[in-house]
PDB file of N, CA and C in Angstrom:
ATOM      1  N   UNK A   1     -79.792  54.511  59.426  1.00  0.00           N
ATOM      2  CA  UNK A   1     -80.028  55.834  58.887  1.00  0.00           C
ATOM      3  C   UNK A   1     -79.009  56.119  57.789  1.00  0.00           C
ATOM      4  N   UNK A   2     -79.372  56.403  56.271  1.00  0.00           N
ATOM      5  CA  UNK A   2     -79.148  56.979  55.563  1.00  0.00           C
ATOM      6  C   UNK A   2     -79.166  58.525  55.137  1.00  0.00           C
ATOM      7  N   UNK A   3     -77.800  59.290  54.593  1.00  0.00           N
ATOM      8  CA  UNK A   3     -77.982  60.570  54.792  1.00  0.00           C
ATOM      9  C   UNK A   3     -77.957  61.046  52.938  1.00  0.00           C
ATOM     10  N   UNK A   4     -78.554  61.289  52.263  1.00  0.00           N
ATOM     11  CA  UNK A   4     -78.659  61.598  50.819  1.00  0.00           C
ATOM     12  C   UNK A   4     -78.504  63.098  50.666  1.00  0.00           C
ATOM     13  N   UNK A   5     -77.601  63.577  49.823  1.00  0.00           N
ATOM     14  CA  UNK A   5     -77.360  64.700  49.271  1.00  0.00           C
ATOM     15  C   UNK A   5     -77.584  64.601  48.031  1.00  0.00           C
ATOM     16  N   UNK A   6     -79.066  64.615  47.718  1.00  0.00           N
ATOM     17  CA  UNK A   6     -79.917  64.499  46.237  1.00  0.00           C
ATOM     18  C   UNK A   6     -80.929  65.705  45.897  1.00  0.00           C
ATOM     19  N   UNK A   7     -80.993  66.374  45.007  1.00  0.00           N
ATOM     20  CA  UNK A   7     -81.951  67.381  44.575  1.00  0.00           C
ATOM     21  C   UNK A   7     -82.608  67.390  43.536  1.00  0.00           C
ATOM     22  N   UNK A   8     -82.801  65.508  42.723  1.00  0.00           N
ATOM     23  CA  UNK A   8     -83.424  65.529  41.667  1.00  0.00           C
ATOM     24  C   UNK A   8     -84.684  64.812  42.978  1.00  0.00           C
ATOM     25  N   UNK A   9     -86.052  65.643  42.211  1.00  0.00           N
ATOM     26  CA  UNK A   9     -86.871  64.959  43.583  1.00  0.00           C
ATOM     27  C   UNK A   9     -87.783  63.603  43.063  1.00  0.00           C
ATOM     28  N   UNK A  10     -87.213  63.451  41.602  1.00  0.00           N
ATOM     29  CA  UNK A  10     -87.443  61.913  41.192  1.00  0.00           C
ATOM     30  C   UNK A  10     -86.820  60.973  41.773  1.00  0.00           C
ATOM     31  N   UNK A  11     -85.271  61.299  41.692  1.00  0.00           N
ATOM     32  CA  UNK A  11     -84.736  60.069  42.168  1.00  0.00           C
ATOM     33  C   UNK A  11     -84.851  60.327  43.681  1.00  0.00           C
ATOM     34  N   UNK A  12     -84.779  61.329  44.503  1.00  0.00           N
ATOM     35  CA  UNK A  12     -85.485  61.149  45.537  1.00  0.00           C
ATOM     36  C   UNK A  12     -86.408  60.482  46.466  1.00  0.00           C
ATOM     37  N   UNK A  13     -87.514  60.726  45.177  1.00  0.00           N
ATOM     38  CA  UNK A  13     -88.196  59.353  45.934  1.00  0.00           C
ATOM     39  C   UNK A  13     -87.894  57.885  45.501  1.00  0.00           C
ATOM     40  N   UNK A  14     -87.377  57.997  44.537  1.00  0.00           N
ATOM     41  CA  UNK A  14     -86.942  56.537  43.882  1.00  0.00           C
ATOM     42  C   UNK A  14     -86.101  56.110  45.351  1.00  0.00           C
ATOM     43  N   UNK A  15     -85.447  56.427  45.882  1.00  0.00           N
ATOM     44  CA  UNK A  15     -84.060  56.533  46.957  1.00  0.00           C
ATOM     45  C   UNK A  15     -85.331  56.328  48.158  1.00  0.00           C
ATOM     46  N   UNK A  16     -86.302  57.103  48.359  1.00  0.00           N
ATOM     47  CA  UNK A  16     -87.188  56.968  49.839  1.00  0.00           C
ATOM     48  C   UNK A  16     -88.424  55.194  49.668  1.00  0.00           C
ATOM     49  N   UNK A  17     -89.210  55.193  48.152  1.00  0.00           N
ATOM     50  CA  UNK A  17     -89.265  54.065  48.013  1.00  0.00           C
ATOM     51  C   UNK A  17     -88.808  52.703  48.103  1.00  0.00           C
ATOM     52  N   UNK A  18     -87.180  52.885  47.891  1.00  0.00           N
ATOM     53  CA  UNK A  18     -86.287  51.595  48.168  1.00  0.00           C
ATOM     54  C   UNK A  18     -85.640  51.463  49.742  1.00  0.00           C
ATOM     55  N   UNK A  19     -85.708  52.321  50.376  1.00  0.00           N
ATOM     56  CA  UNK A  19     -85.452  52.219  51.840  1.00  0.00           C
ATOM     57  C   UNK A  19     -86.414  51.863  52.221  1.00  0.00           C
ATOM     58  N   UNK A  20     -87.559  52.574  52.027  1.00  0.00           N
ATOM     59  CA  UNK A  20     -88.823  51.834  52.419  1.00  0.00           C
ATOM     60  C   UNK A  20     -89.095  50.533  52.712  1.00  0.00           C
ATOM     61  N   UNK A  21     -88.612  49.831  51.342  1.00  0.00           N
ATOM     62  CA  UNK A  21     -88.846  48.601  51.260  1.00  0.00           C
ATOM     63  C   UNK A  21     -88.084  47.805  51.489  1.00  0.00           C
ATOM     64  N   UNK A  22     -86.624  48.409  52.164  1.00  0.00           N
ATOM     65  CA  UNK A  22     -85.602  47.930  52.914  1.00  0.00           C
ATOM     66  C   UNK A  22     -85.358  47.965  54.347  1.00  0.00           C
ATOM     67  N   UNK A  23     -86.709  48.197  54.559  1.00  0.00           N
ATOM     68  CA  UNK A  23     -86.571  48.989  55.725  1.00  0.00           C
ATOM     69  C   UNK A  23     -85.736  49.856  56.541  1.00  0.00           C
ATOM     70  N   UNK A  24     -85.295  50.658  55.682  1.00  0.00           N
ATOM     71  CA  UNK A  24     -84.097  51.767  56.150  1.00  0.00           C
ATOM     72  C   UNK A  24     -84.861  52.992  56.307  1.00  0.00           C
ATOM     73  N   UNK A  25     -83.878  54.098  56.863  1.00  0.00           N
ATOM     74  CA  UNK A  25     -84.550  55.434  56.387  1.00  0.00           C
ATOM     75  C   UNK A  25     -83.535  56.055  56.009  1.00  0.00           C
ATOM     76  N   UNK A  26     -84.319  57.472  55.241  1.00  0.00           N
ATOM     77  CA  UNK A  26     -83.017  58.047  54.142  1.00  0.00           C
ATOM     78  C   UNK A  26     -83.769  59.639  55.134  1.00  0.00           C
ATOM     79  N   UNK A  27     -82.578  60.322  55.248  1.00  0.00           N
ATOM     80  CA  UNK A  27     -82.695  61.725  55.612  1.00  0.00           C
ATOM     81  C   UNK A  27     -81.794  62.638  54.551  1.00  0.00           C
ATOM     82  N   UNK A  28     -82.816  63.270  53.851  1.00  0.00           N
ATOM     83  CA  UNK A  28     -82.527  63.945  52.378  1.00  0.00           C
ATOM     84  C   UNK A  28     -81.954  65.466  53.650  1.00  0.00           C
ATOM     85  N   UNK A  29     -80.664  65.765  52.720  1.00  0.00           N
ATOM     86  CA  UNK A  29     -79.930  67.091  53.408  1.00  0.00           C
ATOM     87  C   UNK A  29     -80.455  68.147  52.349  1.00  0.00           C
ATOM     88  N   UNK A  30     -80.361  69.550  52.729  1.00  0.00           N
ATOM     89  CA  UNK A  30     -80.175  70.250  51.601  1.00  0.00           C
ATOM     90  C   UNK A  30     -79.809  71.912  51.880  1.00  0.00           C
ATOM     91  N   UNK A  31     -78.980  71.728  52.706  1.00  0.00           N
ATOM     92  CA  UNK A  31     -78.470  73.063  53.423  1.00  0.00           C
ATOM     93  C   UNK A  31     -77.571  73.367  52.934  1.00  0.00           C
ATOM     94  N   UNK A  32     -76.157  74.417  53.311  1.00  0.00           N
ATOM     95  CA  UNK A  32     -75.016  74.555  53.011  1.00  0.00           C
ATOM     96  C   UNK A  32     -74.293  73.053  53.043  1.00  0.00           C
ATOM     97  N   UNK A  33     -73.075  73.383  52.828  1.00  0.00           N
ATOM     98  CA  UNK A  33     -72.058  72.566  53.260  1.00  0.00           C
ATOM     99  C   UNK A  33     -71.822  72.576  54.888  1.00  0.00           C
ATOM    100  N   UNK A  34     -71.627  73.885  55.394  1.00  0.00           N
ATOM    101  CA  UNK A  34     -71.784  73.538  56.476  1.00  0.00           C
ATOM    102  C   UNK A  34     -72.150  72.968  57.909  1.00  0.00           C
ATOM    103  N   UNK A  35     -73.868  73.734  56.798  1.00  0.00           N
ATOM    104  CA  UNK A  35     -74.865  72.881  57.967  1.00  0.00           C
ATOM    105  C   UNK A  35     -75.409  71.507  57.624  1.00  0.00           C
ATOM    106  N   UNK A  36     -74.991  70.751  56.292  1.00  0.00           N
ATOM    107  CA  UNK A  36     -75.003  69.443  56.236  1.00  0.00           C
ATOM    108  C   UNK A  36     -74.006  68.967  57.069  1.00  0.00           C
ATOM    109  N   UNK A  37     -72.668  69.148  56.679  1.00  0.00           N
ATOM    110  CA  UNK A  37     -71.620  68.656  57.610  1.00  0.00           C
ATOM    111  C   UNK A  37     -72.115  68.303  59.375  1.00  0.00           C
ATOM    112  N   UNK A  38     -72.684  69.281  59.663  1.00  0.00           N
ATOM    113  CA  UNK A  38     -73.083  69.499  61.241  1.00  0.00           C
ATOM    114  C   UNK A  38     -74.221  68.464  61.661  1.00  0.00           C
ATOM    115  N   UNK A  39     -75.189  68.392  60.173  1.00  0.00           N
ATOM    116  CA  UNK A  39     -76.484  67.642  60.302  1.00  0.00           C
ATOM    117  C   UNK A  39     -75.608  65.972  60.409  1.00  0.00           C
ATOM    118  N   UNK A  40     -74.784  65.933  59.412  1.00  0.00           N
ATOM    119  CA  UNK A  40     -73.935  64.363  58.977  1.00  0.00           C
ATOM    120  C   UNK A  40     -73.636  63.728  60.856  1.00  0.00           C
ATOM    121  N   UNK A  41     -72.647  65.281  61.052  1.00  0.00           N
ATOM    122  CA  UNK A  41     -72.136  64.655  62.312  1.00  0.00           C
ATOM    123  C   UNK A  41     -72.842  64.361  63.747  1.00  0.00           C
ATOM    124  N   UNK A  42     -74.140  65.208  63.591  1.00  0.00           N
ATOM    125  CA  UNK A  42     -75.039  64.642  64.942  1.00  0.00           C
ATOM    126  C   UNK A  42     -75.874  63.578  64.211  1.00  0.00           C
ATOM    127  N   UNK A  43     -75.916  63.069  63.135  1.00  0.00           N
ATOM    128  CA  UNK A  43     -77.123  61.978  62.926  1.00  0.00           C
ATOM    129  C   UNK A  43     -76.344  60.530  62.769  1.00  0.00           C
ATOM    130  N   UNK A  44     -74.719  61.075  62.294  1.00  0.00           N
ATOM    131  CA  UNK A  44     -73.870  59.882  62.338  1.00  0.00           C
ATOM    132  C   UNK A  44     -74.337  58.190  61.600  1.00  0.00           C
ATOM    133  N   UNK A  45     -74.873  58.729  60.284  1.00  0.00           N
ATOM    134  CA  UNK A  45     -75.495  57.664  59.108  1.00  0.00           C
ATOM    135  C   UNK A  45     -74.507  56.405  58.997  1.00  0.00           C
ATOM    136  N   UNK A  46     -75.034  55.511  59.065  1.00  0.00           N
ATOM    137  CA  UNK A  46     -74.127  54.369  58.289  1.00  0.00           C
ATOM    138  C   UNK A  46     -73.622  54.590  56.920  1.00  0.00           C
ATOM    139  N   UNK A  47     -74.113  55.146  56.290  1.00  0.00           N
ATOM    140  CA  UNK A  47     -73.540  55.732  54.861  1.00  0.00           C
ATOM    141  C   UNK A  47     -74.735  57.114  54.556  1.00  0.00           C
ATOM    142  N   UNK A  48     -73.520  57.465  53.419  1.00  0.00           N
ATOM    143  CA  UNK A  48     -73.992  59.130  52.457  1.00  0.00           C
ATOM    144  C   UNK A  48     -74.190  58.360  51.513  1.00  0.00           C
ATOM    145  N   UNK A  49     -75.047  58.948  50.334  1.00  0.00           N
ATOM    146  CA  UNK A  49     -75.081  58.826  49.381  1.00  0.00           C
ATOM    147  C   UNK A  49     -74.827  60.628  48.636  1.00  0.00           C
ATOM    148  N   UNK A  50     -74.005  60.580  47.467  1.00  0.00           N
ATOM    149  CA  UNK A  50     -73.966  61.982  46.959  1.00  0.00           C
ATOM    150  C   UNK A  50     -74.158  62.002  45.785  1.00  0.00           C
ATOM    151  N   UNK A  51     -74.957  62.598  45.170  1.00  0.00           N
ATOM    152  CA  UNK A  51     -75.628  63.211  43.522  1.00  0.00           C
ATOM    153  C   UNK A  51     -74.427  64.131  43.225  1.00  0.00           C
ATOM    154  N   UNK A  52     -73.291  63.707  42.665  1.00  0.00           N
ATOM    155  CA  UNK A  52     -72.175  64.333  42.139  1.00  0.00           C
ATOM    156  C   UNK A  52     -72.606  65.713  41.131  1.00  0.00           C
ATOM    157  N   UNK A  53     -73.924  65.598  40.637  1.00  0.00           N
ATOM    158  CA  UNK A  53     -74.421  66.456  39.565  1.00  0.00           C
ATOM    159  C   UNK A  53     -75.430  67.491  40.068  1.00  0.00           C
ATOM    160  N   UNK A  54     -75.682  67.271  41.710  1.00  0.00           N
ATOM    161  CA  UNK A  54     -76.163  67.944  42.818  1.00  0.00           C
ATOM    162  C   UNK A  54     -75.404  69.463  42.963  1.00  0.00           C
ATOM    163  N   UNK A  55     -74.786  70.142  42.287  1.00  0.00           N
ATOM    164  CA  UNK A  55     -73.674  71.056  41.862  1.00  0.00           C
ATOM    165  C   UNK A  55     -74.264  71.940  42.983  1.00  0.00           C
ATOM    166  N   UNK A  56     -75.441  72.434  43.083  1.00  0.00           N
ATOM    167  CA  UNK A  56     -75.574  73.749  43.971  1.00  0.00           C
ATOM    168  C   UNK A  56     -75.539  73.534  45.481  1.00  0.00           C
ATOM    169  N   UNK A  57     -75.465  71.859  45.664  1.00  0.00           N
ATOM    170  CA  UNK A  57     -75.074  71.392  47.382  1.00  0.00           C
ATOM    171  C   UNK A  57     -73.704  70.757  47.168  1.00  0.00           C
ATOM    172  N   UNK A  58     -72.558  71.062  46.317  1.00  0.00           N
ATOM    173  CA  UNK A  58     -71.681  71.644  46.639  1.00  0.00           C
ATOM    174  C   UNK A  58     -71.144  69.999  47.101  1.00  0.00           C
ATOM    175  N   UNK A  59     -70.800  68.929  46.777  1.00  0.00           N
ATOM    176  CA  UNK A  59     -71.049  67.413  46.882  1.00  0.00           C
ATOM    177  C   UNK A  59     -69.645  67.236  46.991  1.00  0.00           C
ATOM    178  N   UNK A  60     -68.840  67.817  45.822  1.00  0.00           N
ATOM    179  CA  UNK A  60     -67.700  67.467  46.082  1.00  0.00           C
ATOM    180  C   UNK A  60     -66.834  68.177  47.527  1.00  0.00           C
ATOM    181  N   UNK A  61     -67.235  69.478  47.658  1.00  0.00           N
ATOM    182  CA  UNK A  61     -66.545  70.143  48.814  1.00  0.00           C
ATOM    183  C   UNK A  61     -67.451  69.403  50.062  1.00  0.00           C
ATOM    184  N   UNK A  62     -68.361  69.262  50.111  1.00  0.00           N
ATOM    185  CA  UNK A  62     -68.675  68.332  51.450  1.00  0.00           C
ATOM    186  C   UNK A  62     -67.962  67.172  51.354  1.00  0.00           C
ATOM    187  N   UNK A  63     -67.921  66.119  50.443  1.00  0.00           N
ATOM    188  CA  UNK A  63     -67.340  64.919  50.789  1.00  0.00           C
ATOM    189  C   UNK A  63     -65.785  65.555  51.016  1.00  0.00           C
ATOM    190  N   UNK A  64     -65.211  66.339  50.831  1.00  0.00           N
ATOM    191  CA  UNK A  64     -63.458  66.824  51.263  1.00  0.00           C
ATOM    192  C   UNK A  64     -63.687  66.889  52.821  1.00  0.00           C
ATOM    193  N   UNK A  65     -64.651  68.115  52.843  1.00  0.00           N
ATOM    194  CA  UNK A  65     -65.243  67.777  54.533  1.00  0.00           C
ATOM    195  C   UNK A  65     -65.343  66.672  55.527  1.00  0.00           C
ATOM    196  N   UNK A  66     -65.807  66.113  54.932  1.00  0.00           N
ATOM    197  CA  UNK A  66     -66.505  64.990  55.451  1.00  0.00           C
ATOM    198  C   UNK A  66     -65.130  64.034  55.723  1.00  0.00           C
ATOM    199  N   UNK A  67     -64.438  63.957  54.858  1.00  0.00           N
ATOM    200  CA  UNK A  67     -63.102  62.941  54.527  1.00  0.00           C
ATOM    201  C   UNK A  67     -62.524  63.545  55.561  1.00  0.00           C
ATOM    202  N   UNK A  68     -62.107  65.268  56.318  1.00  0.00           N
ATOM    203  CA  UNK A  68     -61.200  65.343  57.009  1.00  0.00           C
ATOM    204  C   UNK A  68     -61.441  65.446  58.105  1.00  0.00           C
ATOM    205  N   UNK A  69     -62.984  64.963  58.437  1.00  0.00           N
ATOM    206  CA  UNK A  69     -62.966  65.317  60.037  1.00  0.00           C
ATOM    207  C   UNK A  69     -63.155  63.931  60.695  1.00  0.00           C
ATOM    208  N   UNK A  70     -62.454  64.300  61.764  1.00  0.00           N
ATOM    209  CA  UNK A  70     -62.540  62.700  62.735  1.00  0.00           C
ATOM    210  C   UNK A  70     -63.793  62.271  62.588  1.00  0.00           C
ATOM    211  N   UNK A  71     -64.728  63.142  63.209  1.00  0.00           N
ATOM    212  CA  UNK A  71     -66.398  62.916  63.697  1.00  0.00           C
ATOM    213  C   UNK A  71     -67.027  62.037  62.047  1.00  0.00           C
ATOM    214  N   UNK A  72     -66.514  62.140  60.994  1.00  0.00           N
ATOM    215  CA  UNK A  72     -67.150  61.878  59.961  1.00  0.00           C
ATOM    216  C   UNK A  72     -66.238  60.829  59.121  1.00  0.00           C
ATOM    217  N   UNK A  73     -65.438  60.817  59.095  1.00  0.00           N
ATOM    218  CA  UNK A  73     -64.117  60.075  57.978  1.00  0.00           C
ATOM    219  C   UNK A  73     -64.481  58.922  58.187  1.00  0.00           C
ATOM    220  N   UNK A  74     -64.649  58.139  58.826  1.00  0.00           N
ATOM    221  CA  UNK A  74     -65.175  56.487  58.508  1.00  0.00           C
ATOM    222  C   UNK A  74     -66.378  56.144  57.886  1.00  0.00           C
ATOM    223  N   UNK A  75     -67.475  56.958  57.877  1.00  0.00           N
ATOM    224  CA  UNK A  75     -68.476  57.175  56.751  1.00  0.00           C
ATOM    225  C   UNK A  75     -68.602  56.792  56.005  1.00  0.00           C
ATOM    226  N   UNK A  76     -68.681  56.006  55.194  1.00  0.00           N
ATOM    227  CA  UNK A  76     -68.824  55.373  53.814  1.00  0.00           C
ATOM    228  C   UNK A  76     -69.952  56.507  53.206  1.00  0.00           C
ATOM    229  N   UNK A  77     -68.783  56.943  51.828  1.00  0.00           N
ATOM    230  CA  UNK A  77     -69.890  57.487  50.792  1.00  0.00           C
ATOM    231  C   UNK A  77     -69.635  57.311  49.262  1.00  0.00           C
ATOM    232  N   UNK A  78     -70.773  57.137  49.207  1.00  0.00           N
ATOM    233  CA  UNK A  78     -71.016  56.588  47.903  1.00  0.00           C
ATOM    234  C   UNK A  78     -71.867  57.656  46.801  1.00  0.00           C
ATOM    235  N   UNK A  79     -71.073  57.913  45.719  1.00  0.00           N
ATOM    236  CA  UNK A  79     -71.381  58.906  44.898  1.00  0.00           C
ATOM    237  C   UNK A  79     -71.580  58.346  43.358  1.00  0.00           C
ATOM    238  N   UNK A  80     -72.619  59.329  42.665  1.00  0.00           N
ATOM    239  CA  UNK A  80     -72.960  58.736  41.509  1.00  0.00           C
ATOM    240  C   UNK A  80     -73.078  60.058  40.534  1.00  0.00           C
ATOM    241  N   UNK A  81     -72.989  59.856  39.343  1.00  0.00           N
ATOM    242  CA  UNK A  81     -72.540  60.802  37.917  1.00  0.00           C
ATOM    243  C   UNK A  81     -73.042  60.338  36.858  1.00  0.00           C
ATOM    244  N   UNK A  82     -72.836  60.962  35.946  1.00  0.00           N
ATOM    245  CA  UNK A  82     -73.330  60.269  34.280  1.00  0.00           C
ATOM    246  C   UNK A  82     -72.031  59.694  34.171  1.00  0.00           C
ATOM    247  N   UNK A  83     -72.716  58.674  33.237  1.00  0.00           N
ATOM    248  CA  UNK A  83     -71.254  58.310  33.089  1.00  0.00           C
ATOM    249  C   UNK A  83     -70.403  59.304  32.139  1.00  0.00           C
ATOM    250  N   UNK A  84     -70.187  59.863  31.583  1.00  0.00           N
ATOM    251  CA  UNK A  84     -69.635  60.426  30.657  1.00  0.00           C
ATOM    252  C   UNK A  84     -68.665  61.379  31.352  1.00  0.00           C
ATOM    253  N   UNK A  85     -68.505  61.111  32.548  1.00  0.00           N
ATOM    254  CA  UNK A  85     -68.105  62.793  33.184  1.00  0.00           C
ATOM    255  C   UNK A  85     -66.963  62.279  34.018  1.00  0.00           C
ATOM    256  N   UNK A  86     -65.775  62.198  32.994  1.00  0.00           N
ATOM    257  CA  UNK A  86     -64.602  61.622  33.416  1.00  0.00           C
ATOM    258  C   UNK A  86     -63.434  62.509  34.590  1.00  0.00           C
ATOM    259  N   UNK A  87     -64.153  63.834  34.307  1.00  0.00           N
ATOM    260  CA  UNK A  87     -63.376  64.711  35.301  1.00  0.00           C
ATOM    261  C   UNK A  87     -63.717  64.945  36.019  1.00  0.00           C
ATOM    262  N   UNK A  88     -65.263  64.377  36.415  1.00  0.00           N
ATOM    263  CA  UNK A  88     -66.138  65.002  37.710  1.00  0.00           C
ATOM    264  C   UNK A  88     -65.945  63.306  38.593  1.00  0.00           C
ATOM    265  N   UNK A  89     -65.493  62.348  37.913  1.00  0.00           N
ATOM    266  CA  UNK A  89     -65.256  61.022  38.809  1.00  0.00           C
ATOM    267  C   UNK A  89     -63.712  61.381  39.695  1.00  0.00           C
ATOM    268  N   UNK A  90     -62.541  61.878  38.335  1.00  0.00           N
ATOM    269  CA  UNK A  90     -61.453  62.150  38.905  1.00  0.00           C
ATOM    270  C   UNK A  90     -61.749  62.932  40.460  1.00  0.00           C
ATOM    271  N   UNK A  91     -62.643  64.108  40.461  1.00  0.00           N
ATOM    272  CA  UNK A  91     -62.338  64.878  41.104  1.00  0.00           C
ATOM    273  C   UNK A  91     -63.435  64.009  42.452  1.00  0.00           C
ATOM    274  N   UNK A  92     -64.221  63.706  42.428  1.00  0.00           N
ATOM    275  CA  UNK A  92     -64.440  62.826  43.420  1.00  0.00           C
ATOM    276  C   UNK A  92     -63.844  61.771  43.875  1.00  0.00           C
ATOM    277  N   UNK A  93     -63.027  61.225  43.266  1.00  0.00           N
ATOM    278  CA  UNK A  93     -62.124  60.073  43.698  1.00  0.00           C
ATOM    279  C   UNK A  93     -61.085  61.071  44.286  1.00  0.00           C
ATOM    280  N   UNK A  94     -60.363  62.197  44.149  1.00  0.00           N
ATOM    281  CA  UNK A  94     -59.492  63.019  44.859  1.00  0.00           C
ATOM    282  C   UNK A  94     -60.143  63.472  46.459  1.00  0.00           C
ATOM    283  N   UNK A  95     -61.351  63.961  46.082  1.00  0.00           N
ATOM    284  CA  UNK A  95     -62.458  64.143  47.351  1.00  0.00           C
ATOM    285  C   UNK A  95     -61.986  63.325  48.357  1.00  0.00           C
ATOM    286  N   UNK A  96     -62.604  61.972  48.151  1.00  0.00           N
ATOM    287  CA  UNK A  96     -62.417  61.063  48.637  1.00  0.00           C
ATOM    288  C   UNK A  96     -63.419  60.016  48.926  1.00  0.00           C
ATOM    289  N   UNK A  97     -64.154  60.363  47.808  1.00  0.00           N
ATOM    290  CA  UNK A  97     -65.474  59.133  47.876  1.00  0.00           C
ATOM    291  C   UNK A  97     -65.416  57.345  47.563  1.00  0.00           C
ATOM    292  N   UNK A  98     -65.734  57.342  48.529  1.00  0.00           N
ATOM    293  CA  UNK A  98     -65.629  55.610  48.728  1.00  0.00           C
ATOM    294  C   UNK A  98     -65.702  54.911  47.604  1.00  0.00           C
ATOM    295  N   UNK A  99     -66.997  55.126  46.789  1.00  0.00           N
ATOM    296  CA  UNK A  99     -67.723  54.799  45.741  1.00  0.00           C
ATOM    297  C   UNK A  99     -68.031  55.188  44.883  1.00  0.00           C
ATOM    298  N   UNK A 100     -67.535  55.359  43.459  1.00  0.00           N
ATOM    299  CA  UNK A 100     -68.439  56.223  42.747  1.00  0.00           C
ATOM    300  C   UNK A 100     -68.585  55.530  41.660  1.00  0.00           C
ATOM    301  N   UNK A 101     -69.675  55.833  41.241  1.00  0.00           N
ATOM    302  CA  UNK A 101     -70.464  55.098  39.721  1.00  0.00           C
ATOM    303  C   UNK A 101     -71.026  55.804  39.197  1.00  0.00           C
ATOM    304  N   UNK A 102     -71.823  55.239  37.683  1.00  0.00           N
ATOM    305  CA  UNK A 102     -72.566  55.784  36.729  1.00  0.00           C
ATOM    306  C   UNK A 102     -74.042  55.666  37.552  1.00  0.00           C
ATOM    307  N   UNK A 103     -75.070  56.606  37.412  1.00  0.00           N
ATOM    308  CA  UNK A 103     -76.334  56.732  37.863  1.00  0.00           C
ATOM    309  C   UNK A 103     -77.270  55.536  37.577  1.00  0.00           C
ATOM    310  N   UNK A 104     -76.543  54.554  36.012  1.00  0.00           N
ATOM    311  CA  UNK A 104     -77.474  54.079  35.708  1.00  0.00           C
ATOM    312  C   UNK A 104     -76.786  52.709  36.486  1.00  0.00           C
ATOM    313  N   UNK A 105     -76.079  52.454  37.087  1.00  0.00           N
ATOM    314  CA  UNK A 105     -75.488  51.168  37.491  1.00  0.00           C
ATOM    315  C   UNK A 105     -75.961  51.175  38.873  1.00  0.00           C
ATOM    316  N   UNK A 106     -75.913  52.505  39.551  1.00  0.00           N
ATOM    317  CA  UNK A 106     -75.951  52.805  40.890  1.00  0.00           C
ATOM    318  C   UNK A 106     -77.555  52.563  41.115  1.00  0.00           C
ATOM    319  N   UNK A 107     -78.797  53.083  39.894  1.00  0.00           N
ATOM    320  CA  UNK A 107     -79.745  52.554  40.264  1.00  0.00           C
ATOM    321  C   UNK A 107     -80.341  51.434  40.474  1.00  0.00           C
ATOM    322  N   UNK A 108     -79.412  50.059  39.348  1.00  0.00           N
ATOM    323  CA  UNK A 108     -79.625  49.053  39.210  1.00  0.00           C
ATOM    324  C   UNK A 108     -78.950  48.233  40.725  1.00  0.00           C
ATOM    325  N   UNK A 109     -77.611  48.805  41.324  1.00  0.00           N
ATOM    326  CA  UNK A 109     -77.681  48.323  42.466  1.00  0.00           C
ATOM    327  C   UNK A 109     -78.167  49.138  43.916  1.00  0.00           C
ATOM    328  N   UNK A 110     -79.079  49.890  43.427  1.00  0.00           N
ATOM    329  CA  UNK A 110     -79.311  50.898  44.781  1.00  0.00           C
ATOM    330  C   UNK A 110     -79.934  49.987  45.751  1.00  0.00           C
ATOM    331  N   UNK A 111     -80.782  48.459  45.564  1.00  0.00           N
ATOM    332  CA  UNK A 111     -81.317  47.906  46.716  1.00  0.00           C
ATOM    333  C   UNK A 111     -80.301  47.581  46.944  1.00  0.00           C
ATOM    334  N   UNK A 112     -79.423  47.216  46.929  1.00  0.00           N
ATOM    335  CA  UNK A 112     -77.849  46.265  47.326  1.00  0.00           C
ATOM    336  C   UNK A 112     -77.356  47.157  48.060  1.00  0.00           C
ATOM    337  N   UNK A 113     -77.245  48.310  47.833  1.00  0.00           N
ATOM    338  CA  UNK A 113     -76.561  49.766  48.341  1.00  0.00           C
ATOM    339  C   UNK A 113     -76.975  50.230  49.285  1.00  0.00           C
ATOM    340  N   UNK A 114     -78.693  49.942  49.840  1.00  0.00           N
ATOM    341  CA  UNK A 114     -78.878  50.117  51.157  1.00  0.00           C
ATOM    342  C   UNK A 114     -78.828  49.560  52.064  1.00  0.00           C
TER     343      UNK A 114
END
């Protein structure tokens, strides 16, 4: 189980197509911070994926979340941006995201990634 904090509903399914065919499943969040956090910690994903540019689910303050709680901190998450957005990587690498890349690299390895 995969947990995606994505709200473009292209790459969305781009993201539900490739599990598909990975046979994974992706459970798209789209609540507060809070009640993702709560959703993260009872579904307990092998990895997040986070749409850094997802601004109104709030990506970077969940992954801080996520980083400080026992129930969640071993999590692997992996976050993606334009590339151009040198202060929005800083500030996710402060977060504490495992992973972060350009959208267009992250799509080229998204089967690898699941």
């Amino acid at each position: 189980m995969i947990v995606a904090i994505v709200d473009d509903l292209i790459f969305r399914s781009k993201l539900s197509a490739t599990a598909k065919a990975k046979h994974a499943s992706v459970q798209f969040l789209s609540g507060s911070v809070e009640q993702n956090l709560e959703k993260i910690k009872l579904l307990q994903p092998s990895k997040i994926i986070l749409d850094l540019n997802a601004m109104k689910l709030e990506p970077l303050k969940l992954t801080q979340k996520i980083k400080s709680s026992s129930d969640t901190l071993a999590i692997p998450t992996i976050a993606f941006l334009s590339h151009i957005q040198a202060d929005l990587y800083a500030a996710a690498k402060a977060a504490g995201c495992d992973i972060i890349m350009p959208r267009s690299e992250f799509v080229k390895e998204l089967e690898n990634l699941l």
